[in-house]
Protein backbone atom coordinates (compact mmCIF):
# COMPACT_ATOMS: atom_id res chain seq x y z
CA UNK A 1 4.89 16.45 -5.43
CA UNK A 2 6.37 14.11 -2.58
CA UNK A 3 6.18 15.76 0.64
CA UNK A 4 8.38 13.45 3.27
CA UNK A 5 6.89 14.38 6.86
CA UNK A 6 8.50 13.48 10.02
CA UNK A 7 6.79 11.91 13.58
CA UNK A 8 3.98 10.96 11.68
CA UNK A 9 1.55 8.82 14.31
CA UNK A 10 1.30 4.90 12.37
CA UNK A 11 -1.48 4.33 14.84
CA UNK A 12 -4.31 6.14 12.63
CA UNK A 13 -2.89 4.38 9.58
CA UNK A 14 -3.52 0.67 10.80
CA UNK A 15 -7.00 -1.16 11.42
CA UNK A 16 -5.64 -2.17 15.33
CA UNK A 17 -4.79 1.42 16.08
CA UNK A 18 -2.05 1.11 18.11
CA UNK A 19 1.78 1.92 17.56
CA UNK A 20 4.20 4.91 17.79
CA UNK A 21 5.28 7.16 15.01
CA UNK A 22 7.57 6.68 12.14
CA UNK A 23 10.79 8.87 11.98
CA UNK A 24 9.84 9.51 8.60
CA UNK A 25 6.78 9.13 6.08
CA UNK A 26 5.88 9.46 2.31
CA UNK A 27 3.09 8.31 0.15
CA UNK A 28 4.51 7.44 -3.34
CA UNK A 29 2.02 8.16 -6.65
CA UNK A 30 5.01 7.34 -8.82
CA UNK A 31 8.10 5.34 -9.63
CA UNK A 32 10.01 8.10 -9.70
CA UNK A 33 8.71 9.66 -6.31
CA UNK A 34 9.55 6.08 -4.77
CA UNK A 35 13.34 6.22 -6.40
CA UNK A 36 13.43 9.28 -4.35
CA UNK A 37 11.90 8.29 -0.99
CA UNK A 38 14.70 5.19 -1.75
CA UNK A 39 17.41 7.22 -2.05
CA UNK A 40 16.02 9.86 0.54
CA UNK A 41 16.45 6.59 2.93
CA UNK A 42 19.67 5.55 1.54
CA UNK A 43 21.65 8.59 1.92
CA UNK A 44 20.46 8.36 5.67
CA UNK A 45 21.15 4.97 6.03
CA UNK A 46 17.58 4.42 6.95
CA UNK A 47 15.47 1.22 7.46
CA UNK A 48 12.83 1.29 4.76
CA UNK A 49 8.87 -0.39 5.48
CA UNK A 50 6.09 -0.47 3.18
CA UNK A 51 2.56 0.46 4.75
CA UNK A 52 0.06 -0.85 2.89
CA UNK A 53 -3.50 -0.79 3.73
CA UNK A 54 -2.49 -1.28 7.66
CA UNK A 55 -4.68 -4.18 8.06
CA UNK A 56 -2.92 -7.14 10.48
CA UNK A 57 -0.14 -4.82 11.63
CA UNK A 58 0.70 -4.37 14.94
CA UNK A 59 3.17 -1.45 15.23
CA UNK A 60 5.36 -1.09 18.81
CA UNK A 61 4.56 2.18 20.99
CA UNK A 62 8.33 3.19 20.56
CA UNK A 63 7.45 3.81 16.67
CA UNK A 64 9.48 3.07 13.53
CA UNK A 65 12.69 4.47 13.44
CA UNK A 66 13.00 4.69 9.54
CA UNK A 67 11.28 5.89 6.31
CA UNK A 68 7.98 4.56 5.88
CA UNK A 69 6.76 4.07 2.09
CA UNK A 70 3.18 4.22 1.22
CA UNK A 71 2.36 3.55 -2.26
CA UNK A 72 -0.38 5.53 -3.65
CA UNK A 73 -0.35 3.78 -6.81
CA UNK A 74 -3.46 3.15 -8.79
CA UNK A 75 -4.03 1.16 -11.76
CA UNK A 76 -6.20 -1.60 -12.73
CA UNK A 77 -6.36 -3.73 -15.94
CA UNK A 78 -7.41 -7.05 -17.10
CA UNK A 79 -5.08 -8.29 -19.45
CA UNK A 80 -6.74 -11.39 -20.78
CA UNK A 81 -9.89 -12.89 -19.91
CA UNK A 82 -11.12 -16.06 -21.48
CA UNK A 83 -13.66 -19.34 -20.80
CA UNK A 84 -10.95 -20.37 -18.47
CA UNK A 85 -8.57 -18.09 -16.91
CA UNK A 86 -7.94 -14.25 -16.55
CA UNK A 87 -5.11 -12.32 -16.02
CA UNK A 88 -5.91 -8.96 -14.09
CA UNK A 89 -2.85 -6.38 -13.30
CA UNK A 90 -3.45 -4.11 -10.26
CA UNK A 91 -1.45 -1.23 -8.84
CA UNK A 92 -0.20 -2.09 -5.18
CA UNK A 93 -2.04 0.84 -4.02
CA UNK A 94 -5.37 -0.25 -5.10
CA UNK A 95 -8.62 -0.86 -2.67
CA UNK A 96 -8.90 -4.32 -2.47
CA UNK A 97 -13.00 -4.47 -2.19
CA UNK A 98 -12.97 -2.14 -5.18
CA UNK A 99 -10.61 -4.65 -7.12
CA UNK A 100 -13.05 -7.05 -6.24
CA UNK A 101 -15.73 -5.53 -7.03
CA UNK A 102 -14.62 -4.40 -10.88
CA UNK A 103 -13.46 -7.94 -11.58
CA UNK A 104 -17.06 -9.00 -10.68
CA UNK A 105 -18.33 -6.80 -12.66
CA UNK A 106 -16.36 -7.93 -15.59
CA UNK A 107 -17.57 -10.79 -14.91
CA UNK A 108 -14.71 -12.33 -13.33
CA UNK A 109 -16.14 -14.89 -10.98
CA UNK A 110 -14.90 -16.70 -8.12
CA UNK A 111 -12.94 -13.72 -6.67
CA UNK A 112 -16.36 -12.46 -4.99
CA UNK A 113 -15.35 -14.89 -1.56
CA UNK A 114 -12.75 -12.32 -1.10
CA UNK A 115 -14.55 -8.90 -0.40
CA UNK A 116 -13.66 -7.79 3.09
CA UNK A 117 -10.54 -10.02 3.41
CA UNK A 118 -7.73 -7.56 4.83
């Protein structure tokens, strides 16, 4: 179930560790939970932002006065994989050193440089 929380501290969810709270803040499993964190934000007339893993994000001291969004979505599927390309389908809310990782694994090579990138 979608719990929205309020003066939630954006500072322990970002690799710099710095910045304020957010007004409001929600992690999202489904598309249905994020159509209601949307229209939880629209009926306030709230500025929406979408927290991903926090990596290169500098947030200001003062906060974010808005709804955050963190999607919480997993999923991962390769959808076609031949001699010469592959098409892989990932869930935005995905580890990206584990997507790497399984696509290795699958043999998928050439996306191996990428482990660690942010």
């Amino acid at each position: 179930m979608m719990q929205i929380r309020e003066n939630i501290p954006l500072k322990d969810l970002t690799t710099f560790h710095i910045g304020g709270p957010a007004r409001f803040f929600v992690e999202v499993k489904t598309i249905d939970e994020l159509g209601e964190a949307l229209e939880f934000a629209r009926d306030r007339e709230l500025p929406i932002f979408i927290l991903g893993g926090g990596s290169n994000l500098l947030v200001s001291d003062e906060g974010f006065d808005g709804l955050v969004i963190r999607p919480k979505f997993v999923g991962f599927e390769i959808k076609e994989n031949d001699d010469a390309t592959a098409s892989v389908r990932i869930a935005s809310g995905e580890n990206w050193d584990s997507v790497v990782r399984r696509c290795v694994e699958a043999g998928l090579w050439g996306i191996e440089n990428l482990s660690f990138i942010p």
